[in-house]
C-alpha atoms as a PDB file:
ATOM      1  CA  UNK A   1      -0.123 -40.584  41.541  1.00  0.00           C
ATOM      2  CA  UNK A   2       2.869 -40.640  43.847  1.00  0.00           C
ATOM      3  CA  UNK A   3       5.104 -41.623  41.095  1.00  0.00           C
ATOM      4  CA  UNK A   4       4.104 -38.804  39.340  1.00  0.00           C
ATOM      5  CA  UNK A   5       4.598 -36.311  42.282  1.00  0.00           C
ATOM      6  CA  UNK A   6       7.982 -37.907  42.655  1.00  0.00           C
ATOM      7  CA  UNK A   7       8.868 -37.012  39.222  1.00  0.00           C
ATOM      8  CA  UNK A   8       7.363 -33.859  39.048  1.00  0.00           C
ATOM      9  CA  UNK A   9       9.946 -33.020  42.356  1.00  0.00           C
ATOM     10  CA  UNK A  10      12.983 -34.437  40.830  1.00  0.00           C
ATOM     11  CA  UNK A  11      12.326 -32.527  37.519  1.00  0.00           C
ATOM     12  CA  UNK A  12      12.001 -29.242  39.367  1.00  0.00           C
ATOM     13  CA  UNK A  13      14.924 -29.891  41.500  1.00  0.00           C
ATOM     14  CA  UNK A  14      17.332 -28.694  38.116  1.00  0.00           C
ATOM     15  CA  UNK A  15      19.218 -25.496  38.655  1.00  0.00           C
ATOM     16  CA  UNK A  16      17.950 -22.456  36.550  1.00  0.00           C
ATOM     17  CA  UNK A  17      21.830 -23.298  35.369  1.00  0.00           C
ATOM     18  CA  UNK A  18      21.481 -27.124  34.046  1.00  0.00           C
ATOM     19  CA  UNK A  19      18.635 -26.256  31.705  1.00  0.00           C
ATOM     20  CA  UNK A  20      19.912 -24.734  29.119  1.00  0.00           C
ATOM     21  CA  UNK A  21      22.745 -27.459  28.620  1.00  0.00           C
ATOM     22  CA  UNK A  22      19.624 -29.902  28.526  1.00  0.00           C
ATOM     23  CA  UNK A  23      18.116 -28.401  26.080  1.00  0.00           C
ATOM     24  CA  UNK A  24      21.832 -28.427  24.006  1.00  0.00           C
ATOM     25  CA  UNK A  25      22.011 -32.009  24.299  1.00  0.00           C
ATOM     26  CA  UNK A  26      18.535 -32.499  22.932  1.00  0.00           C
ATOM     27  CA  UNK A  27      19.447 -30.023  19.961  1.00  0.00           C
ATOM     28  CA  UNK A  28      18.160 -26.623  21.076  1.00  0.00           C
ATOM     29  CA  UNK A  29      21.082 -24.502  20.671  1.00  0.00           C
ATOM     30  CA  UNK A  30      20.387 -21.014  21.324  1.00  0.00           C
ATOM     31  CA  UNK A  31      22.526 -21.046  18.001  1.00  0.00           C
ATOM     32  CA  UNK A  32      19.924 -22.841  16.464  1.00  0.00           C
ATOM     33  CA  UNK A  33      17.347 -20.505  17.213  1.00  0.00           C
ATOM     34  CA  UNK A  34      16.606 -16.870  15.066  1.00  0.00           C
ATOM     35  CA  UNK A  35      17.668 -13.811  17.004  1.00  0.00           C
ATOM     36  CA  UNK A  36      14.322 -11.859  18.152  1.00  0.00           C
ATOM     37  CA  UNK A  37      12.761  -8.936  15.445  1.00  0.00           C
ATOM     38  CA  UNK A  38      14.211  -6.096  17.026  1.00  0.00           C
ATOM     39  CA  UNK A  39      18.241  -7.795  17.021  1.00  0.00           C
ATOM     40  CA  UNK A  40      17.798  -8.437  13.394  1.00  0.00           C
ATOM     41  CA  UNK A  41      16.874  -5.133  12.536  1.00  0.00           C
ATOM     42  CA  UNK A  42      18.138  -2.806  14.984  1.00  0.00           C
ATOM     43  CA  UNK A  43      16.218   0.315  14.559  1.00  0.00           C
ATOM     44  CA  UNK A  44      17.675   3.528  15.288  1.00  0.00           C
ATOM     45  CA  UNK A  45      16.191   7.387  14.919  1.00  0.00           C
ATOM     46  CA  UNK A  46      17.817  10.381  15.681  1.00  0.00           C
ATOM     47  CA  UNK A  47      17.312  14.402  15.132  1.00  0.00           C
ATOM     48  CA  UNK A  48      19.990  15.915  13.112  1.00  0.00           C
ATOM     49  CA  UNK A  49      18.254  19.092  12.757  1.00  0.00           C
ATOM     50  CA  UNK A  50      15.168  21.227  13.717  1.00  0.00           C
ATOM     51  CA  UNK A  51      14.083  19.753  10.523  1.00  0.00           C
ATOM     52  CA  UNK A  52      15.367  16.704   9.578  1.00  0.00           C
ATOM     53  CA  UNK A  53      15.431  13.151  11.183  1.00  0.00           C
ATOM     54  CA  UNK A  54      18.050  10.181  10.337  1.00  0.00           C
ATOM     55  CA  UNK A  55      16.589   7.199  10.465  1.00  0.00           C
ATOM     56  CA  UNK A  56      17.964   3.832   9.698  1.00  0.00           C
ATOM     57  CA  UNK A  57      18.682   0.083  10.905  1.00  0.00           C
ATOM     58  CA  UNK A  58      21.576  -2.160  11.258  1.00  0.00           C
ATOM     59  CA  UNK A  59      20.645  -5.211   9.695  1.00  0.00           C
ATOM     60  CA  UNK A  60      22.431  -8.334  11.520  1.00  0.00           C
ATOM     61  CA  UNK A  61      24.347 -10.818   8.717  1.00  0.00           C
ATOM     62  CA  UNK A  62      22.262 -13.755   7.350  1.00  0.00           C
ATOM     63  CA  UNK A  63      19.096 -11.287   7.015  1.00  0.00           C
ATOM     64  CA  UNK A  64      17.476  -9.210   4.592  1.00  0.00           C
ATOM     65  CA  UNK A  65      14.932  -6.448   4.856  1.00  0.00           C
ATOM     66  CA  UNK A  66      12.484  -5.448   2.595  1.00  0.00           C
ATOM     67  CA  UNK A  67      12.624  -2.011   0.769  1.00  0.00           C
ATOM     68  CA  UNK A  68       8.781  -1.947  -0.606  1.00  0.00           C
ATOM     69  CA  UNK A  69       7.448  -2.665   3.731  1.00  0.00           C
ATOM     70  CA  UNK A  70       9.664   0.015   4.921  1.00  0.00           C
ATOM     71  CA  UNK A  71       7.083   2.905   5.695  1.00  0.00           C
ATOM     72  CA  UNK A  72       6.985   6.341   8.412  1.00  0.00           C
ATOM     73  CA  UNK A  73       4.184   8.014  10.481  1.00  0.00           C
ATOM     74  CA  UNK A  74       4.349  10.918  12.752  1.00  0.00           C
ATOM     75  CA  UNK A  75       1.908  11.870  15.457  1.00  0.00           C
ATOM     76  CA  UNK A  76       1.411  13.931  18.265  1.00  0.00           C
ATOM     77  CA  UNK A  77       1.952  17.261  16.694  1.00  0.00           C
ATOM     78  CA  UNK A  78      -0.321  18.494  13.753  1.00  0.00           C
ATOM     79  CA  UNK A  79       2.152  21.554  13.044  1.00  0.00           C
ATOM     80  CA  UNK A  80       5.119  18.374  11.882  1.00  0.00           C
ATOM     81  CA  UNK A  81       4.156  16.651   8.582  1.00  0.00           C
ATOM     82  CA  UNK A  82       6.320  14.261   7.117  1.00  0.00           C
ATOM     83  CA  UNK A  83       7.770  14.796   3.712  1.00  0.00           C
ATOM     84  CA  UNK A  84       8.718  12.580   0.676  1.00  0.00           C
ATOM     85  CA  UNK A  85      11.449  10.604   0.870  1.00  0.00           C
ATOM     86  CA  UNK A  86      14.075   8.587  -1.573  1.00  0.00           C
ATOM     87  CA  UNK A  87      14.645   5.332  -0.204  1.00  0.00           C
ATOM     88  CA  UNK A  88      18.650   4.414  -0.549  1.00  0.00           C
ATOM     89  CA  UNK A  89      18.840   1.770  -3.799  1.00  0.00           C
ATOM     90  CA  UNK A  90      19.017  -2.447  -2.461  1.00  0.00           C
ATOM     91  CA  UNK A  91      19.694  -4.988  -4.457  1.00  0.00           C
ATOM     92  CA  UNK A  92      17.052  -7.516  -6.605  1.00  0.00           C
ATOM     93  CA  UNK A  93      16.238 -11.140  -5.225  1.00  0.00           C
ATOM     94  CA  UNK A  94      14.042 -13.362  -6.087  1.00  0.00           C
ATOM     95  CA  UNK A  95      12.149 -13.552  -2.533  1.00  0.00           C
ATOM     96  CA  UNK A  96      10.595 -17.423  -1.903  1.00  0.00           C
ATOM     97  CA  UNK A  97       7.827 -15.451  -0.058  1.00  0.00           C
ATOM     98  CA  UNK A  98       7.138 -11.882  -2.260  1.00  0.00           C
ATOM     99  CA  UNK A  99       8.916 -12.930  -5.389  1.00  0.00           C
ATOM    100  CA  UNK A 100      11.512 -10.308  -7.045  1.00  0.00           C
ATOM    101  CA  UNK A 101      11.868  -7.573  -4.358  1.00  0.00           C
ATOM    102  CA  UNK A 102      14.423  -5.216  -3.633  1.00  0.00           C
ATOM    103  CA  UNK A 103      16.265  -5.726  -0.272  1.00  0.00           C
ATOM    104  CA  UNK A 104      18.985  -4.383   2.080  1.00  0.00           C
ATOM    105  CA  UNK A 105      21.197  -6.581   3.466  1.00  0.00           C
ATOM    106  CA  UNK A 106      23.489  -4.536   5.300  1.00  0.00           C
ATOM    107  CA  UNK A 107      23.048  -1.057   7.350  1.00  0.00           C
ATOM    108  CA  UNK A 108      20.931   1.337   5.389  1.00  0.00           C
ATOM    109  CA  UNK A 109      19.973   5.077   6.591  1.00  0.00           C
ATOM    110  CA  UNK A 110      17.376   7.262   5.614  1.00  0.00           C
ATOM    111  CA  UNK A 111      17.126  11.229   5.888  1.00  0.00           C
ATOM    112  CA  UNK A 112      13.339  12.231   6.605  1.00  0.00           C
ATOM    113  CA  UNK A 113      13.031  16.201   6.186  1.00  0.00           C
ATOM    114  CA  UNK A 114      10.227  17.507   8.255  1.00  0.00           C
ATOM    115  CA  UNK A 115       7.614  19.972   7.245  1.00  0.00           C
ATOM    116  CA  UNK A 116       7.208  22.264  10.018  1.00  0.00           C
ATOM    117  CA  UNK A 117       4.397  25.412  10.347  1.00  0.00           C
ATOM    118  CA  UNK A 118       5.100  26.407  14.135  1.00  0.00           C
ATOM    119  CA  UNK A 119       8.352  27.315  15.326  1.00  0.00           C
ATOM    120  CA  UNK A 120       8.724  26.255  18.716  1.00  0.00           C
ATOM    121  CA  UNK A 121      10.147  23.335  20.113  1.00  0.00           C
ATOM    122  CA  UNK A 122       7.761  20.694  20.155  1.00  0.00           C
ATOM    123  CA  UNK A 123       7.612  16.895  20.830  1.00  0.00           C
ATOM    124  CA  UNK A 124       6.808  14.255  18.290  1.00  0.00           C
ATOM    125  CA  UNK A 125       6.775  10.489  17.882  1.00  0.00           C
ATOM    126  CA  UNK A 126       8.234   8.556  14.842  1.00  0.00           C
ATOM    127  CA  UNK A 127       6.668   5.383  13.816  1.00  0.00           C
ATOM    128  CA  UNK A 128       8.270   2.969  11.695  1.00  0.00           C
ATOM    129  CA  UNK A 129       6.900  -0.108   9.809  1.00  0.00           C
ATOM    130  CA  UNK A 130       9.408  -2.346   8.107  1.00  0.00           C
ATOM    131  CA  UNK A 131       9.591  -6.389   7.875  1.00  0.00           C
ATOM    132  CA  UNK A 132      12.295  -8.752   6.814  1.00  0.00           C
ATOM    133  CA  UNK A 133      13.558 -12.412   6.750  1.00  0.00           C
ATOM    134  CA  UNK A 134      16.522 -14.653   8.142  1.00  0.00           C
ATOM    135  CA  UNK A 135      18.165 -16.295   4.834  1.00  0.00           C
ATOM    136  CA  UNK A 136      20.052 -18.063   7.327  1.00  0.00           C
ATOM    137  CA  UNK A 137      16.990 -19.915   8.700  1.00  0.00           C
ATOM    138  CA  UNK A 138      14.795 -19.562   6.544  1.00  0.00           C
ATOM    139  CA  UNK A 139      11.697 -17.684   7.922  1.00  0.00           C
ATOM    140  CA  UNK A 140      10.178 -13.859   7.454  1.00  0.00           C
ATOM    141  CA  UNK A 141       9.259 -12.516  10.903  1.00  0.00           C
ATOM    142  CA  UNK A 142       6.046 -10.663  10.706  1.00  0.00           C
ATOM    143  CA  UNK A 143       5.361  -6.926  10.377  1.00  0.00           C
ATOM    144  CA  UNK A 144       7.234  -5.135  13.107  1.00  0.00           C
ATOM    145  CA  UNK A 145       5.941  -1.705  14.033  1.00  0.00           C
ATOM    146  CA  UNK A 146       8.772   0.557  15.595  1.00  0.00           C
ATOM    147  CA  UNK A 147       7.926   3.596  17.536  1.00  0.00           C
ATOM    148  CA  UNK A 148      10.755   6.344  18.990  1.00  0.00           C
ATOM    149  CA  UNK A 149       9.305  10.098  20.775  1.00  0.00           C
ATOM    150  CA  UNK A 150      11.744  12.596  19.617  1.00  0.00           C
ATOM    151  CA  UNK A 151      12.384  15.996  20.626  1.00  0.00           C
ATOM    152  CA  UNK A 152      12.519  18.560  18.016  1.00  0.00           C
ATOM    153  CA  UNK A 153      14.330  21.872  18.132  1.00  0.00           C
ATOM    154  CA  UNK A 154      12.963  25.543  18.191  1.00  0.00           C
ATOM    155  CA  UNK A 155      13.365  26.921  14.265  1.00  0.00           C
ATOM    156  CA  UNK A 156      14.406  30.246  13.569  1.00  0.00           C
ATOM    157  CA  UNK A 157      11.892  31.100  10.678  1.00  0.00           C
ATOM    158  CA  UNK A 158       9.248  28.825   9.208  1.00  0.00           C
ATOM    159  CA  UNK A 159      10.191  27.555   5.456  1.00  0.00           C
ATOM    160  CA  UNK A 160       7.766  29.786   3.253  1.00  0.00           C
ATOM    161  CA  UNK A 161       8.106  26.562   0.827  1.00  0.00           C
ATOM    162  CA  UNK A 162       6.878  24.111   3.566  1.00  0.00           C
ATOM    163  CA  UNK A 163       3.812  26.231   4.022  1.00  0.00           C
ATOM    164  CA  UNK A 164       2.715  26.151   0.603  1.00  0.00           C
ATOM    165  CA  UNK A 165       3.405  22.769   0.561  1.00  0.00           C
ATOM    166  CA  UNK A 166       0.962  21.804   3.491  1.00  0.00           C
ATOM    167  CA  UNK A 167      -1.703  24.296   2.706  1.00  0.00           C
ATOM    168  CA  UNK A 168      -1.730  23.132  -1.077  1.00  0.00           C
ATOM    169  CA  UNK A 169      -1.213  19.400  -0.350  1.00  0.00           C
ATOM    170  CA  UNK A 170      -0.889  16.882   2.578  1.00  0.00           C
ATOM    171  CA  UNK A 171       2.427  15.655   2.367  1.00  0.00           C
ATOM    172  CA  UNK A 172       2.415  11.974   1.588  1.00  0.00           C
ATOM    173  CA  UNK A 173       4.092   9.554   4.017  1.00  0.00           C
ATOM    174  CA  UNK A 174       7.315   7.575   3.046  1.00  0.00           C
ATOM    175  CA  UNK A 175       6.327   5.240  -0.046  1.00  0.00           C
ATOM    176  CA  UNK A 176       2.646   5.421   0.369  1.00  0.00           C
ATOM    177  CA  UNK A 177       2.362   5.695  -3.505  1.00  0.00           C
ATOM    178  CA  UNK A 178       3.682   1.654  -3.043  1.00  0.00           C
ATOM    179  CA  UNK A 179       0.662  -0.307  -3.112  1.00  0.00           C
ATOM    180  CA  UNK A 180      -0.140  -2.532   0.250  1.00  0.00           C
ATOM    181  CA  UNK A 181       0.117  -6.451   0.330  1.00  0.00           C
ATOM    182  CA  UNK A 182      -3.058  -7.246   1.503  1.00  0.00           C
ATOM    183  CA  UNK A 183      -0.698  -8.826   4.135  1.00  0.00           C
ATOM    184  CA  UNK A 184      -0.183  -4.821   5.039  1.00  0.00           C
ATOM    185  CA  UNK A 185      -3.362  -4.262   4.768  1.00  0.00           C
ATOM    186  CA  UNK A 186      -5.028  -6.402   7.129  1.00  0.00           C
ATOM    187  CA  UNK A 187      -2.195  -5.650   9.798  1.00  0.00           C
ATOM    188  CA  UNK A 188      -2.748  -2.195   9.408  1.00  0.00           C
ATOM    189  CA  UNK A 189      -6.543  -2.889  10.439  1.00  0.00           C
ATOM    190  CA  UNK A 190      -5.513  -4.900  13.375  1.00  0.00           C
ATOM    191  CA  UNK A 191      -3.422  -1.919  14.744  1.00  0.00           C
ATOM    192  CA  UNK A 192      -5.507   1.123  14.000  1.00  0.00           C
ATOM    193  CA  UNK A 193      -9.174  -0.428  14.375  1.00  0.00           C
ATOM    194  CA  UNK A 194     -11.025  -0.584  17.973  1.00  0.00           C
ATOM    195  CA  UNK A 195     -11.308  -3.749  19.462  1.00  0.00           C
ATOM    196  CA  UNK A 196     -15.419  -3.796  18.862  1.00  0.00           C
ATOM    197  CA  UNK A 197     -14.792  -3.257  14.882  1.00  0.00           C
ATOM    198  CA  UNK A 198     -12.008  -6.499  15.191  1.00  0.00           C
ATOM    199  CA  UNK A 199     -14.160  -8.850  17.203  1.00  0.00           C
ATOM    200  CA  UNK A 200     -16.932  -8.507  14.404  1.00  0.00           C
ATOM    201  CA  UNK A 201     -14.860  -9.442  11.902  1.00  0.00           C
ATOM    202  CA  UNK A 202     -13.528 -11.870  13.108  1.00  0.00           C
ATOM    203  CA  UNK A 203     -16.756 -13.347  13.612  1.00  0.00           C
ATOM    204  CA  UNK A 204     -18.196 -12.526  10.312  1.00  0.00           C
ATOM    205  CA  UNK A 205     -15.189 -14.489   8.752  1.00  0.00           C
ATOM    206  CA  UNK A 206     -15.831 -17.056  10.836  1.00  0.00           C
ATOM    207  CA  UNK A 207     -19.544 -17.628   9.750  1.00  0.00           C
ATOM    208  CA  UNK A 208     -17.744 -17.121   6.091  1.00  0.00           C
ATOM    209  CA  UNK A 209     -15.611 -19.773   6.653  1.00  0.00           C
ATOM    210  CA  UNK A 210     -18.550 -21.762   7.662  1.00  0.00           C
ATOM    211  CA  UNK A 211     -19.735 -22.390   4.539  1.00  0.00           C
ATOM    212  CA  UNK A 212     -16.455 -23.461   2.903  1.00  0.00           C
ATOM    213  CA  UNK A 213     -15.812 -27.328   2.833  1.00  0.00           C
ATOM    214  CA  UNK A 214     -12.800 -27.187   5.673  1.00  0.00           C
ATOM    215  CA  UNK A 215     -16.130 -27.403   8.216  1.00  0.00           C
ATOM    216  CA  UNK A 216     -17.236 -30.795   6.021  1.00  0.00           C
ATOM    217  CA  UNK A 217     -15.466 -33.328   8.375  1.00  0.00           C
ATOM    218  CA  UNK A 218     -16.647 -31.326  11.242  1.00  0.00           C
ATOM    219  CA  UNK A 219     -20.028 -32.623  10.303  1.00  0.00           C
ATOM    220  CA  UNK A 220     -19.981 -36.396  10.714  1.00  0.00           C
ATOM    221  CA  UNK A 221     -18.237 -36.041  14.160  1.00  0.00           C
ATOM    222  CA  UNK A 222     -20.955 -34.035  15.418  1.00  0.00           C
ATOM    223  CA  UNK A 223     -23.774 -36.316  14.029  1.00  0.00           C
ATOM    224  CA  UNK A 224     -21.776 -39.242  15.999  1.00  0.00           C
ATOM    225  CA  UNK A 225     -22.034 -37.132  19.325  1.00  0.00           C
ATOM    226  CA  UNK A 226     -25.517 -36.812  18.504  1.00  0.00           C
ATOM    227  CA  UNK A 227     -26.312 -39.789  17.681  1.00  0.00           C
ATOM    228  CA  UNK A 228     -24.677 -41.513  19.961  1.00  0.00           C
ATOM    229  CA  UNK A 229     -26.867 -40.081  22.945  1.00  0.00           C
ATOM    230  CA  UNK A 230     -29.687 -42.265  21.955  1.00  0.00           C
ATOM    231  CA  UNK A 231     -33.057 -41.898  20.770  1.00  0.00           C
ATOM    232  CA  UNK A 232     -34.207 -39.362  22.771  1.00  0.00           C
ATOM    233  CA  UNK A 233     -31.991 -36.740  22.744  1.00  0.00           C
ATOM    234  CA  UNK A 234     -33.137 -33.403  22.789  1.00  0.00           C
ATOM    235  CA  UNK A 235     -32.705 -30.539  20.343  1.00  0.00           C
ATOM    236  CA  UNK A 236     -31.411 -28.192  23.042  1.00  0.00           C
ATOM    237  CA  UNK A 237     -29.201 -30.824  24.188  1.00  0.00           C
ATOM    238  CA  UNK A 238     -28.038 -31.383  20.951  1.00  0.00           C
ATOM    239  CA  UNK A 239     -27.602 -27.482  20.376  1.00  0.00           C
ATOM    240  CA  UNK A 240     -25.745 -27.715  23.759  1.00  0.00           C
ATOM    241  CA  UNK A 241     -23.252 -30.682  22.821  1.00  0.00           C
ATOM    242  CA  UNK A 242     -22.613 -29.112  19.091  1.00  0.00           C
ATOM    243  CA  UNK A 243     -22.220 -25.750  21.023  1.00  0.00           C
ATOM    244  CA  UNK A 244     -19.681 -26.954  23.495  1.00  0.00           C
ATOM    245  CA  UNK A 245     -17.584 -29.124  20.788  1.00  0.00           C
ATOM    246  CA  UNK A 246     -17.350 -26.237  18.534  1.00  0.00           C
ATOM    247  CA  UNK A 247     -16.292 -23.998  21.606  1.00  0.00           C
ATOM    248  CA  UNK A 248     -13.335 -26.097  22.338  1.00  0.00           C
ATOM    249  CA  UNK A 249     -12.288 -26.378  19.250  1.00  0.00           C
ATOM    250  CA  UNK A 250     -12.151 -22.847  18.376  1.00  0.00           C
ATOM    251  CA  UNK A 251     -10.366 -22.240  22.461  1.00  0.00           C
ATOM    252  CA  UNK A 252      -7.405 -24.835  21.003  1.00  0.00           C
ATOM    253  CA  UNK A 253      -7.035 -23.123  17.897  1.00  0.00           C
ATOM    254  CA  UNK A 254      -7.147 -19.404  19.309  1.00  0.00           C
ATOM    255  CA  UNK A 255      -4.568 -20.707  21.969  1.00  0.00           C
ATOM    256  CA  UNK A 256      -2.491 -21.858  19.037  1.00  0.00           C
ATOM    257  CA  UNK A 257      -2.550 -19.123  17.155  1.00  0.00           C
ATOM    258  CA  UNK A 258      -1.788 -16.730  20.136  1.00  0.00           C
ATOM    259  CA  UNK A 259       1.256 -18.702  20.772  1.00  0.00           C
ATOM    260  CA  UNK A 260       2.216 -18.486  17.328  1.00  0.00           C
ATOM    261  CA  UNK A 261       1.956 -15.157  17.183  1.00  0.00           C
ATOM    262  CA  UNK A 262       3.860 -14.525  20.292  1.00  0.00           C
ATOM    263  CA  UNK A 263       6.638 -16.987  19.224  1.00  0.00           C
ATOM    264  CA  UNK A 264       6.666 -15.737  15.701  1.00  0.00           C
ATOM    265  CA  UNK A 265       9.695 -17.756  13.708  1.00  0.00           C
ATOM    266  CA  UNK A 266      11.397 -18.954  16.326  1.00  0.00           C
ATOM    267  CA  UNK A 267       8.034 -21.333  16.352  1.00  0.00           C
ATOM    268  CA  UNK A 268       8.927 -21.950  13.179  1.00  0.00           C
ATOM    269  CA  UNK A 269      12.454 -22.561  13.726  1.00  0.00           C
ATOM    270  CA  UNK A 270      11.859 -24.965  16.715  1.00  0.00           C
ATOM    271  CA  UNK A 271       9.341 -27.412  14.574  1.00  0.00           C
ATOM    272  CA  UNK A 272      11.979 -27.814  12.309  1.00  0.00           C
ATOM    273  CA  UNK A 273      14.346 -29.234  14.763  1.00  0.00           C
ATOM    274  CA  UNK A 274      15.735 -32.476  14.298  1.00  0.00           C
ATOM    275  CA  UNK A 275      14.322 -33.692  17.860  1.00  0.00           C
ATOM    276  CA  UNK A 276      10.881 -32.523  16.357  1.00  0.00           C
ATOM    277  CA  UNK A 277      10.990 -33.955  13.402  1.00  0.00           C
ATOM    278  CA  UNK A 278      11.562 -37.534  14.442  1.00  0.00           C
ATOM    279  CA  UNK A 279       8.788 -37.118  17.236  1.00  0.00           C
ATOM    280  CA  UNK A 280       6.075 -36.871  14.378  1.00  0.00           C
ATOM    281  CA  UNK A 281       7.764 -39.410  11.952  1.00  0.00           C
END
């Protein structure tokens, strides 16, 4: 125990400084690592007009972002609808993760005209949903959700054309006619749902995934517990010991998958180190 309290000192004795030429030696170049979400796809909104918004991203070299994920929401004032848009033309590839998609690989703008019924100067907040991947390293960070609040200009007259267009129709968000991955989908649930709606289904997956056959070698650890109590064992002790395996279990995975939610590809990224690698072979 001393030993270890020695150690523990002299490891904590390195400068702020020394550490990250450590981690160099060992392979962990910040160069080896993906740049975060939002320095891959810079996203950028600005008014141009009382009724019009220019939105767009500069997309950082070695990454691609996907035209058919690229989607806009406004809130906080009824009287602003959103109205169709024509995305700027990409170019095909044949995605390893979506298959043929159209992508943008360098700086791409988009003009969203606003539908407007009130004339007074109003305050409104743009959302934008987009993902893409690093062809460089070879991941696809997750869904990123982008919000900016925006200050919109008095207009001098209302567009008699944008109220017959929202009286006669809703105006549809930014490529909502494109049909969500169920990728989309599900994220979409996770962000708009309460947290009561979430927790139950995530347990009513769990009890689905229950009956599949990734809980079959679950079963003859838990008969050795068991079984190995003896003879008299109890069936609320066994309930107790089947309870408090299953418990962990389920604390080690959620910890993992927070983590790897948190760390997103640069997880990714850092398993496939060299370092890594050899540790598991």
């Amino acid at each position: 125990m001393k030993q270890f309290l020695i150690l523990l000192m002299l490891l904590s004795s390195f400068s702020a400084q020394a550490r990250p030429s450590l981690l160099e030696k060992f392979g962990f170049d910040s160069a080896d690592s993906p740049p975060e979400v939002d320095e891959a796809f810079d996203f950028e909104a600005i008014v141009t007009d009382p009724e019009t918004i220019l939105a767009g991203w500069q997309i950082m070299e070695g990454n691609y972002l996907y035209q058919n994920k690229i989607r806009f929401e406004i809130i906080g004032d009824d009287s602003v609808q959103l109205g169709e848009f024509t995305l700027p033309g990409g170019h095909m590839k044949n995605d390893a993760y979506f298959g043929l998609s159209e992508v943008y690989t360098s700086d791409v703008q988009i003009k969203l005209p606003l539908i407007r019924t009130q004339s007074e100067p109003t305050r409104i907040t743009l959302t934008a949903h987009y993902q893409g991947c690093s062809e460089t390293f070879g991941i696809c960070y997750p869904p990123t959700r982008k919000t900016f609040d925006l200050e919109l200009p008095a207009i001098t007259t209302v567009s008699k054309t944008a109220t017959t267009e929202t009286q006669t129709s809703a105006p549809t968000s930014l490529l909502s006619s494109t049909p969500l991955s169920q990728q989309d989908e599900i994220s979409q649930r996770l962000q708009n749902d309460n947290l009561l709606q979430i927790l139950f289904g995530f347990l009513g997956l769990g009890l689905l995934l229950a009956f599949t056959p990734c809980v079959f070698p679950m079963i003859p650890i838990l008969s050795g517990i068991i079984v190995g109590q003896g003879e008299h064992i109890t069936t609320r002790r066994a309930f107790i010991l089947s309870l408090t395996y299953v418990l962990a279990m389920s604390v080690t995975y959620t910890v993992a998958g927070v983590l790897t939610g948190l760390l997103g590809g640069n997880l990714q990224a850092m398993l496939q180190n060299p370092w890594v690698i050899s540790g598991f072979v």
